[in-house]
N, C-alpha and C. Protein backbone atom coordinates (compact mmCIF):
# COMPACT_ATOMS: atom_id res chain seq x y z
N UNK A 1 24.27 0.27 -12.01
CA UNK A 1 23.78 1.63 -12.04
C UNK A 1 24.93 2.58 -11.68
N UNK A 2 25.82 2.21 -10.78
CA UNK A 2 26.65 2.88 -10.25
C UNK A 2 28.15 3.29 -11.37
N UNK A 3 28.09 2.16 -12.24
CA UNK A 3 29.35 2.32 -13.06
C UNK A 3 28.54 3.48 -14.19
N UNK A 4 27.15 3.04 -14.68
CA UNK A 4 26.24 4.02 -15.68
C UNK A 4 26.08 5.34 -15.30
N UNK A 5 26.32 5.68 -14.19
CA UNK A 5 26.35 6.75 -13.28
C UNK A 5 28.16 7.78 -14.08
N UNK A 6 28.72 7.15 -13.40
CA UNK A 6 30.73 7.15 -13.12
C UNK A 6 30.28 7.74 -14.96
N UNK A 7 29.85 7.05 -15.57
CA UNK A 7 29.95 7.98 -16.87
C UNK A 7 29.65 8.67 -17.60
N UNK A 8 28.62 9.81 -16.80
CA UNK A 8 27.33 9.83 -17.80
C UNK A 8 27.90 11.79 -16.75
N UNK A 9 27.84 12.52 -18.08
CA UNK A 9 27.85 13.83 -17.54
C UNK A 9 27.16 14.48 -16.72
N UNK A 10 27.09 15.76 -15.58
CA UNK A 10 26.18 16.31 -15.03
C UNK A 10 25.48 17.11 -15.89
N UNK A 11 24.14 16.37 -15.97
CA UNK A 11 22.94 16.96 -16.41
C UNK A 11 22.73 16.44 -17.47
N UNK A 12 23.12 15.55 -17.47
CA UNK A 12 22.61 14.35 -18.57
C UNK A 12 21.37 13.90 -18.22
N UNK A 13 20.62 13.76 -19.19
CA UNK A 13 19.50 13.09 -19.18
C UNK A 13 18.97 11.67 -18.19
N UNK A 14 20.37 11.10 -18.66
CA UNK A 14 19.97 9.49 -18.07
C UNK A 14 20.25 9.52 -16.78
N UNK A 15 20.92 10.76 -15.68
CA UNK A 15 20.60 10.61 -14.63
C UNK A 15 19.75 10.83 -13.85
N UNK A 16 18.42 11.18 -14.36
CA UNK A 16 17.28 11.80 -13.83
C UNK A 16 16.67 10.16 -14.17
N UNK A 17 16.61 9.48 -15.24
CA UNK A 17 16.54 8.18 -15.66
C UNK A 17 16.90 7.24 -14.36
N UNK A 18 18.16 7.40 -14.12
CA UNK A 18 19.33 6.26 -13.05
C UNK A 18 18.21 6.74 -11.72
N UNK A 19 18.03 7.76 -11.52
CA UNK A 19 17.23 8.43 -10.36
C UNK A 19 15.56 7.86 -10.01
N UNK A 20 15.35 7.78 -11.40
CA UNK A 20 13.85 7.21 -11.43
C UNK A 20 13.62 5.63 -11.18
N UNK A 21 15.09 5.00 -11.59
CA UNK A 21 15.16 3.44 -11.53
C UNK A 21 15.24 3.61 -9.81
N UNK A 22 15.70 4.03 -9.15
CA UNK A 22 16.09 3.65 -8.25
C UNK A 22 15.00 3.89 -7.10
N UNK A 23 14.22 4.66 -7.64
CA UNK A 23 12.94 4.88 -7.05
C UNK A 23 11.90 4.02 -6.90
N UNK A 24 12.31 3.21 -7.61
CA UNK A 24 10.89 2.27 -8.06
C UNK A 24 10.84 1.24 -6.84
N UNK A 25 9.71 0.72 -6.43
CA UNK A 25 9.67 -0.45 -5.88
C UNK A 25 8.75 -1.32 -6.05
N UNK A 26 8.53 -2.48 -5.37
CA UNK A 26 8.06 -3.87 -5.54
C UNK A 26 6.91 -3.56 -4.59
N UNK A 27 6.52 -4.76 -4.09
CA UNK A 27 5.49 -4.35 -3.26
C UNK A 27 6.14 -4.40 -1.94
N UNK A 28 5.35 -3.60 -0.69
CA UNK A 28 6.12 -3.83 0.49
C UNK A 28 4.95 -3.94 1.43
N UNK A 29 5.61 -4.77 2.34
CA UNK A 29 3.90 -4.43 3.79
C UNK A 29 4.44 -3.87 4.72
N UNK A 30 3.64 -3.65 5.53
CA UNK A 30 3.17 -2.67 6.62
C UNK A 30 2.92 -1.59 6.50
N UNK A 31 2.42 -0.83 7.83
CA UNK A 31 2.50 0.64 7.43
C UNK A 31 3.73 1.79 7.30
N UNK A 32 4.84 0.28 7.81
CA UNK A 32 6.20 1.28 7.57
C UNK A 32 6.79 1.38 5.83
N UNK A 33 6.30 0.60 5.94
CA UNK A 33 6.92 -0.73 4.76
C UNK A 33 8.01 0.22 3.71
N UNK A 34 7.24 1.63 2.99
CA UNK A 34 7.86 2.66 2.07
C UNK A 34 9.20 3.27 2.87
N UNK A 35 8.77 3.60 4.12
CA UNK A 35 10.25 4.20 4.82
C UNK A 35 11.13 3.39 5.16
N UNK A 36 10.62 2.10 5.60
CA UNK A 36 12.05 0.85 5.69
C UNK A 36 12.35 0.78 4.65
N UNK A 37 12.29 0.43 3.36
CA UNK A 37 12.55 0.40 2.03
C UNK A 37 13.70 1.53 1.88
N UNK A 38 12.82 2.95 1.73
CA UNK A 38 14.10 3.96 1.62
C UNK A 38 15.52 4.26 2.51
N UNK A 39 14.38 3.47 3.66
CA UNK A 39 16.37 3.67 4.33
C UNK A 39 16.90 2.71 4.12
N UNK A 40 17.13 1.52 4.14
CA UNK A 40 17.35 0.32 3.20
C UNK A 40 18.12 1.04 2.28
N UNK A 41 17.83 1.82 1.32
CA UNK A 41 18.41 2.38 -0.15
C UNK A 41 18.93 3.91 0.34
N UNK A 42 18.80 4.06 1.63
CA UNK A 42 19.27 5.27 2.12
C UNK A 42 20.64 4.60 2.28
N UNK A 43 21.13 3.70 3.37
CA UNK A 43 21.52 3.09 4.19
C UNK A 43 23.11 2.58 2.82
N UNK A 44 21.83 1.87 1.60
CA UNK A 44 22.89 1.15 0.29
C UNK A 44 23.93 2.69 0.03
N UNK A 45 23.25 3.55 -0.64
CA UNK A 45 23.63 5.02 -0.94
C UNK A 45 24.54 5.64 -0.32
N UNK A 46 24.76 5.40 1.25
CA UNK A 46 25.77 5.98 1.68
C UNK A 46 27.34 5.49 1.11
N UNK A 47 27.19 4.31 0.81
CA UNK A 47 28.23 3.50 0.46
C UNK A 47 28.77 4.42 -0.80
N UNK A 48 28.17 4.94 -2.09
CA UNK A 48 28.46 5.68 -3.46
C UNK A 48 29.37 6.84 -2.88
N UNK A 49 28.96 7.47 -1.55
CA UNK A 49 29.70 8.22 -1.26
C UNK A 49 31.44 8.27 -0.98
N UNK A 50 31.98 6.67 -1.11
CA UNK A 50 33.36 6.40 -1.21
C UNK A 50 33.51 6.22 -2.28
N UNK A 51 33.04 6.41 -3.12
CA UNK A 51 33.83 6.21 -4.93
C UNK A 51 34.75 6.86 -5.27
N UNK A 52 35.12 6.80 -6.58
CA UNK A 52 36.14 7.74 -6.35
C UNK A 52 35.85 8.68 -8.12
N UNK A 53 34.89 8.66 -8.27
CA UNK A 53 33.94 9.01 -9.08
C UNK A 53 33.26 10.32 -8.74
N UNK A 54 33.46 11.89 -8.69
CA UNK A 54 33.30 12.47 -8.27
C UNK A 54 31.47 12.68 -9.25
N UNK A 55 31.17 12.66 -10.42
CA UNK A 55 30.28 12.17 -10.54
C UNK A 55 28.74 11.58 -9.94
N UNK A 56 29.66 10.14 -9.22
CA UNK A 56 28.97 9.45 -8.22
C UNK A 56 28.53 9.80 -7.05
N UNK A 57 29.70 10.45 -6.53
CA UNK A 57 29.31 11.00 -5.42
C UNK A 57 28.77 12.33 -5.37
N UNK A 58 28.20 13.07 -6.58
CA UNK A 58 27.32 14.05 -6.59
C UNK A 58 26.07 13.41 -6.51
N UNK A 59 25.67 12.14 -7.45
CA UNK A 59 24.60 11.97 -7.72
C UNK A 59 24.15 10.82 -6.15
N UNK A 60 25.04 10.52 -5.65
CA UNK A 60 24.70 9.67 -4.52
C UNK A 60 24.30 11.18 -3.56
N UNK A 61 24.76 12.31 -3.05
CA UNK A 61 24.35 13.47 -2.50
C UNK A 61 22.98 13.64 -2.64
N UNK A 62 22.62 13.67 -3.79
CA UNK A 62 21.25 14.09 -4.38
C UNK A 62 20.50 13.23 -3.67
N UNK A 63 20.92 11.86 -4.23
CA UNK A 63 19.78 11.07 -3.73
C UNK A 63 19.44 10.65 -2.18
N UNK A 64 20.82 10.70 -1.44
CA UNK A 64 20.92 10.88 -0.29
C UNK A 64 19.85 11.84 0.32
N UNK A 65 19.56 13.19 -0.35
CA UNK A 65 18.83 14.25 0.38
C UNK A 65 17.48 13.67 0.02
N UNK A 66 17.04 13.38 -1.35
CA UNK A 66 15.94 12.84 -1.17
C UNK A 66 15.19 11.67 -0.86
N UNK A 67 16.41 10.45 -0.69
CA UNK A 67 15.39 9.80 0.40
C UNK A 67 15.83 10.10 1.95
N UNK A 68 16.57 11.01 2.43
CA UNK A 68 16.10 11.34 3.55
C UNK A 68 14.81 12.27 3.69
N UNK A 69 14.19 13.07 2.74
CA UNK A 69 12.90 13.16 3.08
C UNK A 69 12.04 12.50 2.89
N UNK A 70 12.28 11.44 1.97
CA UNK A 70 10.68 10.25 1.70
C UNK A 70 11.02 9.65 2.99
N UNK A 71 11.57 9.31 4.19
CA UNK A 71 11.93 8.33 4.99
C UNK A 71 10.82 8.99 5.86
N UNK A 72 11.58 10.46 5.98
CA UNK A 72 10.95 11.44 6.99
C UNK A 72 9.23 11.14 6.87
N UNK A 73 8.95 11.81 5.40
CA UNK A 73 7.39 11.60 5.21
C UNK A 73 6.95 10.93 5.56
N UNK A 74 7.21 9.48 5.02
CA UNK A 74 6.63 8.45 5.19
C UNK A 74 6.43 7.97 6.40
N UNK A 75 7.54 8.07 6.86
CA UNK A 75 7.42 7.92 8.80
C UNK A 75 6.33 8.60 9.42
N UNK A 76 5.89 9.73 8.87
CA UNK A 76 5.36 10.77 9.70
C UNK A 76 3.41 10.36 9.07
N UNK A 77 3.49 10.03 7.58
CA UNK A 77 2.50 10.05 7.33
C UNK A 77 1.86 8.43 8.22
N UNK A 78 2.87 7.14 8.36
CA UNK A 78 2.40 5.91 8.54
C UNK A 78 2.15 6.46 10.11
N UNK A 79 2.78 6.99 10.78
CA UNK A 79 2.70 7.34 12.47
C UNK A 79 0.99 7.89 12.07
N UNK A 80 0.80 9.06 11.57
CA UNK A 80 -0.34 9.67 11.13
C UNK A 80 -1.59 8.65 11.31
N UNK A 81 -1.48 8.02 10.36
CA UNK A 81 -2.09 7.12 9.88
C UNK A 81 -2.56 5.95 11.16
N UNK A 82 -1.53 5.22 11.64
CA UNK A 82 -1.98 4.79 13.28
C UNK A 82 -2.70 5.14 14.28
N UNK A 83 -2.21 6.56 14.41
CA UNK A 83 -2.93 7.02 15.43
C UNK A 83 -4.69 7.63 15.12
N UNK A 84 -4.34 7.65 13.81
CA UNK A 84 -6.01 7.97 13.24
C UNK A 84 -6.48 6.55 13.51
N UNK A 85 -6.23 5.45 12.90
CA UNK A 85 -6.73 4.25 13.54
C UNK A 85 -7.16 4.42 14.49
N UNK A 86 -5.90 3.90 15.35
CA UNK A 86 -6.67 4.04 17.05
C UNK A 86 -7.14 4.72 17.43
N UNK A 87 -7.54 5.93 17.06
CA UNK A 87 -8.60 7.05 17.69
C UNK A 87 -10.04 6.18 17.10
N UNK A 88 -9.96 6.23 15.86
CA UNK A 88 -11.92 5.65 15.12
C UNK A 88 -11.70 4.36 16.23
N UNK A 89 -10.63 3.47 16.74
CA UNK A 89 -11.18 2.04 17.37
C UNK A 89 -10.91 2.61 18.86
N UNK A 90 -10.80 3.92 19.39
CA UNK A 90 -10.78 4.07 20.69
C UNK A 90 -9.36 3.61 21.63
N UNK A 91 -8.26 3.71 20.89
CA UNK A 91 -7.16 3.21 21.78
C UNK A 91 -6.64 4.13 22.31
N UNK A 92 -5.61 3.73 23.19
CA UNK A 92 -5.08 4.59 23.54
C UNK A 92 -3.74 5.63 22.32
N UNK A 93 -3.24 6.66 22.55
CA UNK A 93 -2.54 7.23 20.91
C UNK A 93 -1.01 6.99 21.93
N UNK A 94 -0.88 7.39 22.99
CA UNK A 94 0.67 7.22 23.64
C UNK A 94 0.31 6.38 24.34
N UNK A 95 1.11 5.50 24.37
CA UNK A 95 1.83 3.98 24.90
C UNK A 95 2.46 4.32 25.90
N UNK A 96 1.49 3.23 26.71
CA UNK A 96 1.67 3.66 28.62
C UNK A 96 2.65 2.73 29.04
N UNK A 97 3.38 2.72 30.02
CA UNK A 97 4.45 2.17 30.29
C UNK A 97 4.56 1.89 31.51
């Protein structure tokens, strides 16, 4: 993806394409499961940023910004999501120590 990238002009079509591949996933568990994933591919992504592909390292920027907000979301919606649990089963929501 990264060399298909290195050649493909800004605002070419197929990088909105390269963008959509990279989005995709398999199945994952837990309730983190979508935000470990993206930082995972957050984490891969930083790496595009040493190329020497100026290209690359636009389109690694991009994607950089947006999975730092799916990480964010997702974090926020699976936290969400817990603590609605444990409220309908009566737990406690902050973890006593």
């Amino acid at each position: 993806m990264r060399a298909a990238v290195a050649q493909l002009e800004p605002g070419d079509d197929l990088l909105q394409d390269a963008s959509d591949t990279l989005e995709r996933s398999g199945v994952v568990t837990g309730e983190f499961g979508f935000a470990e994933l993206y930082q995972e591919r957050l984490d891969r992504m930083r790496d595009w940023l040493k190329d020497g592909s100026e290209q690359v390292r636009t389109f690694a920027q991009e994607q950089i910004r947006n999975l730092e907000r799916r990480v964010a979301g997702e974090t926020r919606r699976a936290e969400a999501s817990s603590a609605a649990r444990r409220l309908d089963y009566a737990e406690d929501i902050v973890d006593s120590e």
